[in-house]
PDB file of N, CA and C in Angstrom:
ATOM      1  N   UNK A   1      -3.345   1.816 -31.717  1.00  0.00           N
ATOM      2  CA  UNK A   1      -3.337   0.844 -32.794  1.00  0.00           C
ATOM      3  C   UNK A   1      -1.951   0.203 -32.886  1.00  0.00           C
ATOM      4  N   UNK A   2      -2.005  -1.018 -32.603  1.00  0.00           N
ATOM      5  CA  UNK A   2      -0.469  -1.583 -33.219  1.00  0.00           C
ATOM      6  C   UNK A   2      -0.404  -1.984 -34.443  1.00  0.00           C
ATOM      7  N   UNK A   3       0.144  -0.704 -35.436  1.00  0.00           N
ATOM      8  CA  UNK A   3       0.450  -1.059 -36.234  1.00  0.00           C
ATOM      9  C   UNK A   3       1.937  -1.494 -36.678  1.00  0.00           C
ATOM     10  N   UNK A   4       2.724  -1.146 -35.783  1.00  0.00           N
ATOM     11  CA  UNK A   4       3.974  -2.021 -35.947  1.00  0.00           C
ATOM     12  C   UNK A   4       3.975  -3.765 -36.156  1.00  0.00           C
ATOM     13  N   UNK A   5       3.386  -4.054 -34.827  1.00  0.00           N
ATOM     14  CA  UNK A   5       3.348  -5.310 -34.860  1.00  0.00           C
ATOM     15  C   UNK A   5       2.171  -6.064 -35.788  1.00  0.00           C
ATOM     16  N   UNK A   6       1.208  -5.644 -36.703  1.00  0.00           N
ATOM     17  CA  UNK A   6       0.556  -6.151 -37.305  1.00  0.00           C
ATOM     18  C   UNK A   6       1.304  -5.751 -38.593  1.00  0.00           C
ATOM     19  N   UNK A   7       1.542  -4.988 -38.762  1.00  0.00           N
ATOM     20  CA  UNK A   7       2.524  -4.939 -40.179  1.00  0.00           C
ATOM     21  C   UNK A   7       4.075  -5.804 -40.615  1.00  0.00           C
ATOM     22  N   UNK A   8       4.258  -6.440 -39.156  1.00  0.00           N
ATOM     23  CA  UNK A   8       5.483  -6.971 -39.153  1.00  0.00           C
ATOM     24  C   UNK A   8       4.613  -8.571 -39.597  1.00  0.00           C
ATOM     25  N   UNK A   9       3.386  -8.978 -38.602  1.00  0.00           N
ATOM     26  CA  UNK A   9       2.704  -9.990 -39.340  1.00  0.00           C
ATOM     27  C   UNK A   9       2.641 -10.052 -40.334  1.00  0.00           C
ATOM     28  N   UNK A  10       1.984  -9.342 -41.088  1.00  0.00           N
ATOM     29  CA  UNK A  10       1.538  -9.530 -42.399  1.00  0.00           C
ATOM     30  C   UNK A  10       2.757  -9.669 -42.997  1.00  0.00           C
ATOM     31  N   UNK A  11       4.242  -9.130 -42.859  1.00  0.00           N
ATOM     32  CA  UNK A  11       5.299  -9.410 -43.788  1.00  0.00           C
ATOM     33  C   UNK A  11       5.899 -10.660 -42.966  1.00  0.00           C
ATOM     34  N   UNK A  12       5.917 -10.817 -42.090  1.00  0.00           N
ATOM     35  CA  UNK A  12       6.103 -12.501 -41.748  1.00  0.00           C
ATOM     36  C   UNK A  12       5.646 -13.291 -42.866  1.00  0.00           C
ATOM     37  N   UNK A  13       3.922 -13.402 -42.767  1.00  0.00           N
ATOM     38  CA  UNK A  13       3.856 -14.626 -43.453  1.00  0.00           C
ATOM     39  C   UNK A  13       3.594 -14.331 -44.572  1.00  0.00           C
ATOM     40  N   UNK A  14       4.398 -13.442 -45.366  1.00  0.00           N
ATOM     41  CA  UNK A  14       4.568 -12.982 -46.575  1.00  0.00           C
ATOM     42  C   UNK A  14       2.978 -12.407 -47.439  1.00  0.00           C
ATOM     43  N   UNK A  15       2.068 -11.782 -46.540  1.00  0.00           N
ATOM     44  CA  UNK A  15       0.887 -11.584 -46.566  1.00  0.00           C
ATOM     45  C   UNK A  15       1.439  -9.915 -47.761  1.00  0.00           C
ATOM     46  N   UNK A  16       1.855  -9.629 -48.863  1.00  0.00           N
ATOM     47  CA  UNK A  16       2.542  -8.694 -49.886  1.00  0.00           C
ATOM     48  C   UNK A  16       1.238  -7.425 -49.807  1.00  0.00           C
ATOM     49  N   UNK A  17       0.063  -8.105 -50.327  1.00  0.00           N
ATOM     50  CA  UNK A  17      -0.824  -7.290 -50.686  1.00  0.00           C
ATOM     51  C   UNK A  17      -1.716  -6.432 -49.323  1.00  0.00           C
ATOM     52  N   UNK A  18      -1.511  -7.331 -48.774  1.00  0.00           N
ATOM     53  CA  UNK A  18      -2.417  -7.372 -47.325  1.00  0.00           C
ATOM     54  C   UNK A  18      -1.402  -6.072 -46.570  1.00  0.00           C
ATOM     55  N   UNK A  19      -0.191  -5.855 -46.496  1.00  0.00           N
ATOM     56  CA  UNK A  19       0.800  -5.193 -46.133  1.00  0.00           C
ATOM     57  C   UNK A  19       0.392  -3.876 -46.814  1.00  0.00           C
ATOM     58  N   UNK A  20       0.389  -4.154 -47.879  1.00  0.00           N
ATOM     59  CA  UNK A  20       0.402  -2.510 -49.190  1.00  0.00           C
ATOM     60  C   UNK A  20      -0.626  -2.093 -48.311  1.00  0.00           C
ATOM     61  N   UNK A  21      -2.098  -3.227 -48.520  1.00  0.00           N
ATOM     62  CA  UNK A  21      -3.098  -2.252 -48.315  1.00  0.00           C
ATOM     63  C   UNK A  21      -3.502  -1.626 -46.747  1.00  0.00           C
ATOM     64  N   UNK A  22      -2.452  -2.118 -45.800  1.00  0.00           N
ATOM     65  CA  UNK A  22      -2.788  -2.104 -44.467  1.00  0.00           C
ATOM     66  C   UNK A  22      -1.786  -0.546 -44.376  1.00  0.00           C
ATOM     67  N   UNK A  23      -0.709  -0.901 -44.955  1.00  0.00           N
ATOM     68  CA  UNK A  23      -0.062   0.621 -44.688  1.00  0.00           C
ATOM     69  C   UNK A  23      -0.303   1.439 -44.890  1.00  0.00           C
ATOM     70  N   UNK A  24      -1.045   1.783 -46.440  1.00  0.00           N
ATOM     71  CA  UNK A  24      -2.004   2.679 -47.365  1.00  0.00           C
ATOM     72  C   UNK A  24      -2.962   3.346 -46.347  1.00  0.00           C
ATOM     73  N   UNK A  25      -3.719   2.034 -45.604  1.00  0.00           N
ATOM     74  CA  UNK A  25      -4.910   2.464 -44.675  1.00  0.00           C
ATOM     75  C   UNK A  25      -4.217   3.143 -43.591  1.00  0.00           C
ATOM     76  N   UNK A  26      -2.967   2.693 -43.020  1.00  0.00           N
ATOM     77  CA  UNK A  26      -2.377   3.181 -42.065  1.00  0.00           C
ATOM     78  C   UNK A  26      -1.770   4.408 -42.180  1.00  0.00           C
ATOM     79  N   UNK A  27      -1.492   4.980 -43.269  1.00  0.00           N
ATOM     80  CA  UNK A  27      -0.704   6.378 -43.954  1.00  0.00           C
ATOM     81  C   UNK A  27      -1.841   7.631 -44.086  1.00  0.00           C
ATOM     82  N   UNK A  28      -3.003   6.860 -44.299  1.00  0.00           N
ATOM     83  CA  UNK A  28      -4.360   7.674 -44.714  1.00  0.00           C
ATOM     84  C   UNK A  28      -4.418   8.224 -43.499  1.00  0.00           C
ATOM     85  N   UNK A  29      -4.605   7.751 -42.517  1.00  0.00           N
ATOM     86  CA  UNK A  29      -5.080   7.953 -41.277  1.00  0.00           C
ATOM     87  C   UNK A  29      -4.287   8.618 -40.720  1.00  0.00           C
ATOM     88  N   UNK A  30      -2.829   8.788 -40.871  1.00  0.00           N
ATOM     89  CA  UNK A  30      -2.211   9.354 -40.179  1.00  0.00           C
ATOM     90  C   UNK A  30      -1.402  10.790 -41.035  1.00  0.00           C
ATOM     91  N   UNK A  31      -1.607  10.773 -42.309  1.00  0.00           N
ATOM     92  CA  UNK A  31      -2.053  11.886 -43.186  1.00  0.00           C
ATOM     93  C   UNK A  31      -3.161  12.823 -42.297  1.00  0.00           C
ATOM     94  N   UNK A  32      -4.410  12.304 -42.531  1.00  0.00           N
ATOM     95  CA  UNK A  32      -5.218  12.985 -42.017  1.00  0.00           C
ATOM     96  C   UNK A  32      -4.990  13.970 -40.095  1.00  0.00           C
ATOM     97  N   UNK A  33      -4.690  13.212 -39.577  1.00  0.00           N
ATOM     98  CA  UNK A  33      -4.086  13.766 -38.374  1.00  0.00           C
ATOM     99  C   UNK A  33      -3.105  14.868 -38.626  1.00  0.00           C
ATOM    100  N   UNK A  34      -2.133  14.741 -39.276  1.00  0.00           N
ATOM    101  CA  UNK A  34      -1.089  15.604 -39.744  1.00  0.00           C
ATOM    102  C   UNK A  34      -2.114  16.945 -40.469  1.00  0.00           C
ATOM    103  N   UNK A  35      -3.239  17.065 -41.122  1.00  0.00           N
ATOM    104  CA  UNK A  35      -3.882  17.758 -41.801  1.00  0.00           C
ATOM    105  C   UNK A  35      -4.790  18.592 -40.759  1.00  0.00           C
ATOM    106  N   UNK A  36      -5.236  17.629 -39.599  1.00  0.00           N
ATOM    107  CA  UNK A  36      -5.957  18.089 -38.164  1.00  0.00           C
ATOM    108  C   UNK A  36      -5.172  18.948 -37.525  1.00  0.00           C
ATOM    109  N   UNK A  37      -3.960  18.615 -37.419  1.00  0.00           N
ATOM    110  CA  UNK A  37      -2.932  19.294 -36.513  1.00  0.00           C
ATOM    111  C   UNK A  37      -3.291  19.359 -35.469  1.00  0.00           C
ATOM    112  N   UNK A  38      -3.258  20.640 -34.608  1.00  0.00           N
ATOM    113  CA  UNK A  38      -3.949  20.508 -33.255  1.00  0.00           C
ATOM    114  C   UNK A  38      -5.013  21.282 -33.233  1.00  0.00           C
ATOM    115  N   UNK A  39      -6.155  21.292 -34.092  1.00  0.00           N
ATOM    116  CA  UNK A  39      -7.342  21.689 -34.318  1.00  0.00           C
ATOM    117  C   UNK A  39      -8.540  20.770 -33.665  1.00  0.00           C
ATOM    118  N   UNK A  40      -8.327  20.658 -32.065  1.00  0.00           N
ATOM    119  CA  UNK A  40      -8.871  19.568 -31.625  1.00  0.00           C
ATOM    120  C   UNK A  40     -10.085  20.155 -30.739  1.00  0.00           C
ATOM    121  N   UNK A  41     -11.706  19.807 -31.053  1.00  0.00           N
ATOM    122  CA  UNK A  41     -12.850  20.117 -30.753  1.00  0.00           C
ATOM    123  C   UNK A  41     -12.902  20.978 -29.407  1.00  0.00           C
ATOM    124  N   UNK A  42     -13.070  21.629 -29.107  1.00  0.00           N
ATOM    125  CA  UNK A  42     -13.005  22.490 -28.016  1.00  0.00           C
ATOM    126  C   UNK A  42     -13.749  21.507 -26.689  1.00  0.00           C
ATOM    127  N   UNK A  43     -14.398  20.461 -27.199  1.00  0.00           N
ATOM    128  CA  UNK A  43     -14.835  19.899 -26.589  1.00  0.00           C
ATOM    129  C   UNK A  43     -14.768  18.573 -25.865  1.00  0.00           C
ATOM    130  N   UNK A  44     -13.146  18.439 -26.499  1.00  0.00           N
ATOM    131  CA  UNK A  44     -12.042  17.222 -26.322  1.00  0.00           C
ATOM    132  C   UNK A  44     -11.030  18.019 -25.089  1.00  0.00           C
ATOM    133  N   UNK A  45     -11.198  19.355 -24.919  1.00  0.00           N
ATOM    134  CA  UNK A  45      -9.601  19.499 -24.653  1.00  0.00           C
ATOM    135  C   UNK A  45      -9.351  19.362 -23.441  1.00  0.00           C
ATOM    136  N   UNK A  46     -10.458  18.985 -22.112  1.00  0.00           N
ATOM    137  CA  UNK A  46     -10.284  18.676 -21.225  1.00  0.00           C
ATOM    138  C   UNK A  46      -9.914  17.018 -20.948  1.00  0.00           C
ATOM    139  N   UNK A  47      -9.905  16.291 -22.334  1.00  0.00           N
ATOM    140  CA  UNK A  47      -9.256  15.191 -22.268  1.00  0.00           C
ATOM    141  C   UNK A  47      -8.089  15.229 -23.404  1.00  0.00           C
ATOM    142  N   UNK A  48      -7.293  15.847 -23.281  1.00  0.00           N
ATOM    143  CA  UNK A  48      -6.199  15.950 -24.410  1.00  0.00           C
ATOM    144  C   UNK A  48      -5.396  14.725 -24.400  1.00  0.00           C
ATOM    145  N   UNK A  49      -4.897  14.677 -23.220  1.00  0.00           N
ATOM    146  CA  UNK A  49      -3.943  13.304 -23.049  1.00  0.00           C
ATOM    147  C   UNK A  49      -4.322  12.210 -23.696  1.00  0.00           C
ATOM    148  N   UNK A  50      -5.851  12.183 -23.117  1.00  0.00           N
ATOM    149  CA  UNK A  50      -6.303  10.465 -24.078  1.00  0.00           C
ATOM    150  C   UNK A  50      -6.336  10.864 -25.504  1.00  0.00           C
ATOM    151  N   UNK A  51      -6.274  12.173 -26.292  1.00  0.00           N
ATOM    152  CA  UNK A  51      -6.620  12.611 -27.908  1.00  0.00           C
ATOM    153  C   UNK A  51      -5.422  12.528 -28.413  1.00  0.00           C
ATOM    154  N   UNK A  52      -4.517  13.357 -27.768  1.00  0.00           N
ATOM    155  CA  UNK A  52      -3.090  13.462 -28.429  1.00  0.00           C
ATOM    156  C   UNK A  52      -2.269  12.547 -28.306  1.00  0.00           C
ATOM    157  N   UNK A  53      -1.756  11.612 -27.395  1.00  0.00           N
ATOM    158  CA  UNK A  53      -0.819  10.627 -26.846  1.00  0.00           C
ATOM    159  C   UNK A  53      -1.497   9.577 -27.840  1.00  0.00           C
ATOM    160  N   UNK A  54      -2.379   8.794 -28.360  1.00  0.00           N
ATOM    161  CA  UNK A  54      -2.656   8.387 -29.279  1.00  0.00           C
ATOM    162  C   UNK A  54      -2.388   8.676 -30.982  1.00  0.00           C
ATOM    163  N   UNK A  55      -2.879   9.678 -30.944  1.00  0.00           N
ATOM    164  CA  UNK A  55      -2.417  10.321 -32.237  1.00  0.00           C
ATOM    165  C   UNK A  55      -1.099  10.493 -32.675  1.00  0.00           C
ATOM    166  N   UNK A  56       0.047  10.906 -31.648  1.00  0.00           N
ATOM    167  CA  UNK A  56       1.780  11.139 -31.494  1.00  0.00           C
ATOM    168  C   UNK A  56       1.803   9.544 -31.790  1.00  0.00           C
ATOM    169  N   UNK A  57       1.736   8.390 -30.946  1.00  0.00           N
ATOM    170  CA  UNK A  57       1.958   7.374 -31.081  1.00  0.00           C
ATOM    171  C   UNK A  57       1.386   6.900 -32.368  1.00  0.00           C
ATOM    172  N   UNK A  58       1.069   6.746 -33.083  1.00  0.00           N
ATOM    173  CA  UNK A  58       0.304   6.344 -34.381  1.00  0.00           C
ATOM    174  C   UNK A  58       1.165   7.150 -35.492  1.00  0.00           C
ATOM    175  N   UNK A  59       1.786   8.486 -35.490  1.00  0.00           N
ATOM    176  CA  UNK A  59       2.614   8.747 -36.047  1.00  0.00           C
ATOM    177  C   UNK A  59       3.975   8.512 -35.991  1.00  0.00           C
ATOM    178  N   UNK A  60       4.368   8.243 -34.775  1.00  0.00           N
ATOM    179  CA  UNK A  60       5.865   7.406 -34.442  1.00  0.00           C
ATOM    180  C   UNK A  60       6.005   6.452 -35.204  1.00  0.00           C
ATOM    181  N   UNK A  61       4.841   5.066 -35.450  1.00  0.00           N
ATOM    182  CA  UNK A  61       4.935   4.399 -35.772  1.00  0.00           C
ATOM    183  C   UNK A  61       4.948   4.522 -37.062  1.00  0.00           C
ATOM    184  N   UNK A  62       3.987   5.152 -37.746  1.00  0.00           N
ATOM    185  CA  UNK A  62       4.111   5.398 -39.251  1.00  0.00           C
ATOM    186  C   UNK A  62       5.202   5.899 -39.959  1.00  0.00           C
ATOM    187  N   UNK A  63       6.032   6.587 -38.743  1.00  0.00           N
ATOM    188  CA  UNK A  63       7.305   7.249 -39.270  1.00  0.00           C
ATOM    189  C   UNK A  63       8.186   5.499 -39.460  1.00  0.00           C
ATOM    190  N   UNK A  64       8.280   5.379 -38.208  1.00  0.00           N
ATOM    191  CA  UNK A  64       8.834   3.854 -38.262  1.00  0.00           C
ATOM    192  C   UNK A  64       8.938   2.784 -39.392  1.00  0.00           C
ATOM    193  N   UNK A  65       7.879   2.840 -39.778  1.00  0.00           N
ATOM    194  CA  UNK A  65       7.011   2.057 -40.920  1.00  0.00           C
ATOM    195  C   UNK A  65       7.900   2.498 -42.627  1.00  0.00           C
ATOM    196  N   UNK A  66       7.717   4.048 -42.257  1.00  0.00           N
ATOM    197  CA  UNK A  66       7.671   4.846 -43.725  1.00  0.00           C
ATOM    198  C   UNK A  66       9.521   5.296 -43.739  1.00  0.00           C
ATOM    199  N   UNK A  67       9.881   6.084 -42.814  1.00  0.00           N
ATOM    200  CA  UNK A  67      10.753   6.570 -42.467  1.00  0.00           C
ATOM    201  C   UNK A  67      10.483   7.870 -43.125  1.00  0.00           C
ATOM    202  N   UNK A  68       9.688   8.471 -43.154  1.00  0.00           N
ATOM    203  CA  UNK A  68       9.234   9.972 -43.758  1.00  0.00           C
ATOM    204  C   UNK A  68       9.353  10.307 -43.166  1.00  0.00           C
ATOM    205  N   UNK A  69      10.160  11.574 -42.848  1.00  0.00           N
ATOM    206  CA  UNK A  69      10.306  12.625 -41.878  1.00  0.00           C
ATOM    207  C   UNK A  69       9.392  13.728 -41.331  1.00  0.00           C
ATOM    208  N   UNK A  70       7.779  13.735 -42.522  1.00  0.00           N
ATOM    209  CA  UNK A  70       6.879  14.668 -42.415  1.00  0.00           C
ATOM    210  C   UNK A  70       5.552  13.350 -41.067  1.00  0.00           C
ATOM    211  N   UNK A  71       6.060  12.463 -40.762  1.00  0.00           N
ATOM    212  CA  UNK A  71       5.597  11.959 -39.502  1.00  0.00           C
ATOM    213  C   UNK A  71       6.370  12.051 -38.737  1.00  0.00           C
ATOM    214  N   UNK A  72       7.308  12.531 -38.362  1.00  0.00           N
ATOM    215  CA  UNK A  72       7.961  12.668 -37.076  1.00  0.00           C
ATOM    216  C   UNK A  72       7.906  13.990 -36.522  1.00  0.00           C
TER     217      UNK A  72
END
């Protein structure tokens, strides 16, 4: 998900609300992962790379975003 670069849109063209609610959605989601931890389906784990390398990246960014240290 790029949420870097769509969050930098929305504060470009001064899109205020659209921002709140995109980060909100973007924090939820990556809350929830943080709550998953690595509790990942026994039935994923022969594809971990494509599960986790997504998930790490989506929290980089949210850290980015937030600067909360409980995403990094």
């Amino acid at each position: 998900m790029p949420c870097l670069e769509l969050c930098a849109a929305l504060k470009k063209e001064d899109m205020t609300a659209e921002y709140e609610e995109m980060l909100q959605c973007i924090r939820e989601h990556a809350d929830f992962m943080l709550q998953t931890g690595l509790a990942y389906p026994p039935s994923e784990v022969n594809f971990e790379q494509s599960i986790v390398a997504p998930a790490c990246d989506l929290l980089l960014q949210v850290y980015e975003l937030t600067h909360e240290k409980r995403y990094l």
